[in-house]
N, C-alpha and C. Protein backbone atom coordinates (compact mmCIF):
# COMPACT_ATOMS: atom_id res chain seq x y z
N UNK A 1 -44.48 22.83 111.23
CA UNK A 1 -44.77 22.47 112.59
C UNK A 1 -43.91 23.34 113.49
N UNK A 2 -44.81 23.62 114.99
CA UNK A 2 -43.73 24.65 115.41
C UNK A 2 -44.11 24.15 117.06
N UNK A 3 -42.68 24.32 118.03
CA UNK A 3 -42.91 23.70 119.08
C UNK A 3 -42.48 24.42 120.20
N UNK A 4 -42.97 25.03 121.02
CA UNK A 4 -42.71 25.99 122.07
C UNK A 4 -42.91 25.42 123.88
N UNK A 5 -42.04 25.29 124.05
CA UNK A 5 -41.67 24.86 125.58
C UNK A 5 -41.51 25.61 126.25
N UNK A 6 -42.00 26.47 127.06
CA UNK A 6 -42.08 27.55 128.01
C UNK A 6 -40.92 26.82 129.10
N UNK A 7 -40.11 27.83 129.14
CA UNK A 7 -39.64 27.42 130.70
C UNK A 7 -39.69 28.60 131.60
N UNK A 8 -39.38 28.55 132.76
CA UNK A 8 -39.08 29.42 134.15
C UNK A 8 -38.57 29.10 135.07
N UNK A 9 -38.49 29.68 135.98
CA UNK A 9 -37.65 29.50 137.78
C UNK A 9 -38.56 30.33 138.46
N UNK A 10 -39.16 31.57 138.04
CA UNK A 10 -39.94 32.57 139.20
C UNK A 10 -41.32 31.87 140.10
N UNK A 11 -41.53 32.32 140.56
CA UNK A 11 -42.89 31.61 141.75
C UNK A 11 -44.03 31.26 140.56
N UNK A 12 -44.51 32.74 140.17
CA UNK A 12 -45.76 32.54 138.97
C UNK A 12 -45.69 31.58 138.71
N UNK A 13 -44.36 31.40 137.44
CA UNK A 13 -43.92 30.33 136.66
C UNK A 13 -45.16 28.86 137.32
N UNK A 14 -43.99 28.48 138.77
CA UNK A 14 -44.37 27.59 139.26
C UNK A 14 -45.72 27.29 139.50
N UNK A 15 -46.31 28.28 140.09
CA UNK A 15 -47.65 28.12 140.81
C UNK A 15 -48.10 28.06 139.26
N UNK A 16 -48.13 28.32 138.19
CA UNK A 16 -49.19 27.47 137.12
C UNK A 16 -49.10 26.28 136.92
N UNK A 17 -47.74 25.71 137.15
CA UNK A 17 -47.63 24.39 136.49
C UNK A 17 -48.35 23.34 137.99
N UNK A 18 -47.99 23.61 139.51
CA UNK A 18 -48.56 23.18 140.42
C UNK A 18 -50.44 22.99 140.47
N UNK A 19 -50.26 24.26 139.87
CA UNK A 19 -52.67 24.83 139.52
C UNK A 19 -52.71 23.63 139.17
N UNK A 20 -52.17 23.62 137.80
CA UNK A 20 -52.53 22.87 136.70
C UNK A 20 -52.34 21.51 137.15
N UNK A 21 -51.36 20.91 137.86
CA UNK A 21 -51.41 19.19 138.41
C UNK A 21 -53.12 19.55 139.25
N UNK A 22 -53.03 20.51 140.29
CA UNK A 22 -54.55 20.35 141.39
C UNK A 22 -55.35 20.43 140.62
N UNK A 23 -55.36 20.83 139.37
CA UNK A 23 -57.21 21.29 138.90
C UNK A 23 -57.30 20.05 138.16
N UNK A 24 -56.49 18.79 138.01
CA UNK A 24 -56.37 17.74 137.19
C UNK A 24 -56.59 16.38 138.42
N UNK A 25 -56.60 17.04 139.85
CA UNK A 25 -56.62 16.03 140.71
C UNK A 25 -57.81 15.16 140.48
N UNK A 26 -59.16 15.49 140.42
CA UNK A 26 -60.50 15.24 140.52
C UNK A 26 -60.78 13.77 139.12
N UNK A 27 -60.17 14.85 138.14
CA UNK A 27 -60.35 13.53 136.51
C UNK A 27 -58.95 11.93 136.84
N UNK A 28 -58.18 12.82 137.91
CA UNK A 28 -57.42 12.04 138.04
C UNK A 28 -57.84 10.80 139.18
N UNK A 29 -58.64 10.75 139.61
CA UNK A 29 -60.02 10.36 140.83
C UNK A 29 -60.45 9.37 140.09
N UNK A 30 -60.95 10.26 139.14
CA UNK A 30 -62.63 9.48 138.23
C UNK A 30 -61.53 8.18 137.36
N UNK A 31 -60.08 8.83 137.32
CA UNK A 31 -59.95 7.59 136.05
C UNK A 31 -58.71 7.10 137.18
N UNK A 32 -59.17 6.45 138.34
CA UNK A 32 -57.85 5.80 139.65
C UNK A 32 -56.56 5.91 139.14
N UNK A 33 -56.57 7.05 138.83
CA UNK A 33 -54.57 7.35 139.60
C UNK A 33 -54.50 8.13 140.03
N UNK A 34 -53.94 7.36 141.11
CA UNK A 34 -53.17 8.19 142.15
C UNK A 34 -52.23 9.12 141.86
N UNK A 35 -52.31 10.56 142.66
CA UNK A 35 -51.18 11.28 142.52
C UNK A 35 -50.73 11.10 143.92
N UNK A 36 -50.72 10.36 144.93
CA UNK A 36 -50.41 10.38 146.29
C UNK A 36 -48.44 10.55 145.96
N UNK A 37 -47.75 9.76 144.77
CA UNK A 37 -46.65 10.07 144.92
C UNK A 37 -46.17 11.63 145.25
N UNK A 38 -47.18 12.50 144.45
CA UNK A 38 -46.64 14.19 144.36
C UNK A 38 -46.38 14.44 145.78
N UNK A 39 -47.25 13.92 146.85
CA UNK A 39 -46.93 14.64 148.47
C UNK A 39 -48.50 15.35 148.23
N UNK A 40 -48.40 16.38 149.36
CA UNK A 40 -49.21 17.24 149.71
C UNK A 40 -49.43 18.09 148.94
N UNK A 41 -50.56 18.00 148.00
CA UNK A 41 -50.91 19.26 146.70
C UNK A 41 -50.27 20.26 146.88
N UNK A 42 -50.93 20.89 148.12
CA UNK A 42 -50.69 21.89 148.61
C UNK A 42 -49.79 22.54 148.71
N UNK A 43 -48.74 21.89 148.98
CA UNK A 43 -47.55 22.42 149.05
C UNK A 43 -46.54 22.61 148.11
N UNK A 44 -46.86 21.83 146.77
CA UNK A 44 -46.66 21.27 145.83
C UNK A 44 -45.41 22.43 145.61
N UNK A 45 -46.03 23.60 144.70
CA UNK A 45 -45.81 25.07 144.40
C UNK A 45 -44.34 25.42 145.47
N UNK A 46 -44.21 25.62 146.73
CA UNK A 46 -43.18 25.57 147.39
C UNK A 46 -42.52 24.66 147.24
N UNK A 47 -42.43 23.01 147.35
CA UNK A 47 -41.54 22.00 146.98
C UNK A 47 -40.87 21.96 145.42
N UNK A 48 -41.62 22.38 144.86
CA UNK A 48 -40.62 22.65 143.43
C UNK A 48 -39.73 23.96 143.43
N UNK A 49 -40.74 25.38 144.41
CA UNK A 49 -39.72 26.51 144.19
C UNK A 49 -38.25 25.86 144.74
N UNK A 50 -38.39 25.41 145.65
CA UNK A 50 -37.41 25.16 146.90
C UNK A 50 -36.11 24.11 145.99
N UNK A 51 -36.45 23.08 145.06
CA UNK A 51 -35.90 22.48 144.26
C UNK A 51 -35.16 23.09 143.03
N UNK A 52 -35.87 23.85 142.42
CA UNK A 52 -35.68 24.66 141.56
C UNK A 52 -35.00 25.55 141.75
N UNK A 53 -34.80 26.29 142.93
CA UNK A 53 -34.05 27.46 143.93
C UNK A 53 -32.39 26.80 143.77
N UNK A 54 -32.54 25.75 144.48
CA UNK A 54 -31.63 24.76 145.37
C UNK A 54 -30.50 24.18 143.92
N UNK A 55 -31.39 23.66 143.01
CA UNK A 55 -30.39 23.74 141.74
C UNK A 55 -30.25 24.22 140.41
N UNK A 56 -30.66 25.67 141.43
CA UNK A 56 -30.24 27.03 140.25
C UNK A 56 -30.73 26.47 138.72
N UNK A 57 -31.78 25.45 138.74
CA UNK A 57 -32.22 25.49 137.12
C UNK A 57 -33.43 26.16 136.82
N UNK A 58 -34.34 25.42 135.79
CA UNK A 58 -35.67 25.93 135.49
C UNK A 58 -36.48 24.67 135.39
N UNK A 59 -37.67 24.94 135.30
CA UNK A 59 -38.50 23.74 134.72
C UNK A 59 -39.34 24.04 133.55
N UNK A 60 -40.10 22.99 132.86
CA UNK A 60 -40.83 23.09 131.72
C UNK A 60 -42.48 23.27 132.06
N UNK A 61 -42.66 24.06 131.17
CA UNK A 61 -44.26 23.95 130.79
C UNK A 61 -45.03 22.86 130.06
N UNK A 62 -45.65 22.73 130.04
CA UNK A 62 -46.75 21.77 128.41
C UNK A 62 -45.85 22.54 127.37
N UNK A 63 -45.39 21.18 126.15
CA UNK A 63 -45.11 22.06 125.35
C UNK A 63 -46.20 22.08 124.59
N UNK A 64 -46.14 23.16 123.60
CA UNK A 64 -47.04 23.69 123.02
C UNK A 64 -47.02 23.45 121.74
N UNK A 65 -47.56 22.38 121.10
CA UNK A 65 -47.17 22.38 119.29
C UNK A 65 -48.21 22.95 118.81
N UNK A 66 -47.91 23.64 117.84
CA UNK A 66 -48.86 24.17 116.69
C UNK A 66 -48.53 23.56 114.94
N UNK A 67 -49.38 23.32 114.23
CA UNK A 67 -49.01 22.60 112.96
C UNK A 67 -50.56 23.45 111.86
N UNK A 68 -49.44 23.68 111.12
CA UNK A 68 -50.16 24.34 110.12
C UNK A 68 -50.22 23.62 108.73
N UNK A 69 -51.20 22.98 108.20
CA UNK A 69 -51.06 22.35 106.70
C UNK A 69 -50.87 23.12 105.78
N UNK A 70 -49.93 22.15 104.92
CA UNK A 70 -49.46 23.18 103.46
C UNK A 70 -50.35 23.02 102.30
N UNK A 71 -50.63 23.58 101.46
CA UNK A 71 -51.28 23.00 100.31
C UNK A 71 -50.44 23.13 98.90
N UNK A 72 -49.96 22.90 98.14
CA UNK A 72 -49.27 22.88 97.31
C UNK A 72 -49.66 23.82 96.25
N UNK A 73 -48.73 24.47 96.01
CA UNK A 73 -48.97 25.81 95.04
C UNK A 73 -49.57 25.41 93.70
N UNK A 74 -49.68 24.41 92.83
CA UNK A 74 -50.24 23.13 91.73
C UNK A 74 -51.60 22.63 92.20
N UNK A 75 -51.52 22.51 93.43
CA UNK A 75 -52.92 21.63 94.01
C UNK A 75 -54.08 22.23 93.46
N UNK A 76 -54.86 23.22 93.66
CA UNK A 76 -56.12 23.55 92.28
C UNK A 76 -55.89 23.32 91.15
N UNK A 77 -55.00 23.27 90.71
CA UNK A 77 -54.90 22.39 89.40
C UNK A 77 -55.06 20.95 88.71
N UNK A 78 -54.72 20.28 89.97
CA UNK A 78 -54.56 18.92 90.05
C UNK A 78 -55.87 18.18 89.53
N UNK A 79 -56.68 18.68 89.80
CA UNK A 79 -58.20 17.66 88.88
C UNK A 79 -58.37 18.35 87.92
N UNK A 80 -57.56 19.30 86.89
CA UNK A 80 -57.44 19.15 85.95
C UNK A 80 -56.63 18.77 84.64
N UNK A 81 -55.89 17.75 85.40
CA UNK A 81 -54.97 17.78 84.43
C UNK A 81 -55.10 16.19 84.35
C-alpha cells in the first residue's frame, strides 16, 4: 500500500484544491449540505493564499492511496497439493 499527500503554499497549488471544493458545490446542492460555512466560493483561493502566506505553512491535497495485491509465490500451486 502506498500513500501520497501532495502538499504546497504556491497560488496553483491553491487554486486546485479551491476548483475542486466549487466543482463539488452543485452534488453538494443535490445531497443538502451546505458549504455556506466556506464564505464566498469565490474568493475562496485568495482566503487560503492569504492564510497560508500569513502562517508561513502549507496545506494538503486528497491523499492519494494506491494498493497493489500480492499473490503468493506458492499460490498456483495451492490446488494442487
Amino acid at each position: 500500500m502506498h500513500l501520497e499527500i501532495p502538499l504546497g503554499s504556491d497560488t496553483d497549488f491553491i487554486e486546485v484544491i479551491s476548483d475542486l471544493v466549487c466543482s463539488l458545490q452543485r452534488l453538494a446542492e443535490q445531497h443538502k449540505i451546505s458549504l455556506g460555512a466556506l464564505g464566498d466560493l469565490g474568493m475562496l483561493a485568495d482566503r487560503v493564499q492569504a492564510e497560508v502566506t500569513g502562517s508561513n505553512t502549507v496545506v494538503s491535497f486528497v491523499p492519494l492511496v494506491g494498493a497493489w495485491p500480492g499473490t503468493p509465490i506458492n499460490a498456483s500451486n495451492s490446488d494442487n497439493t
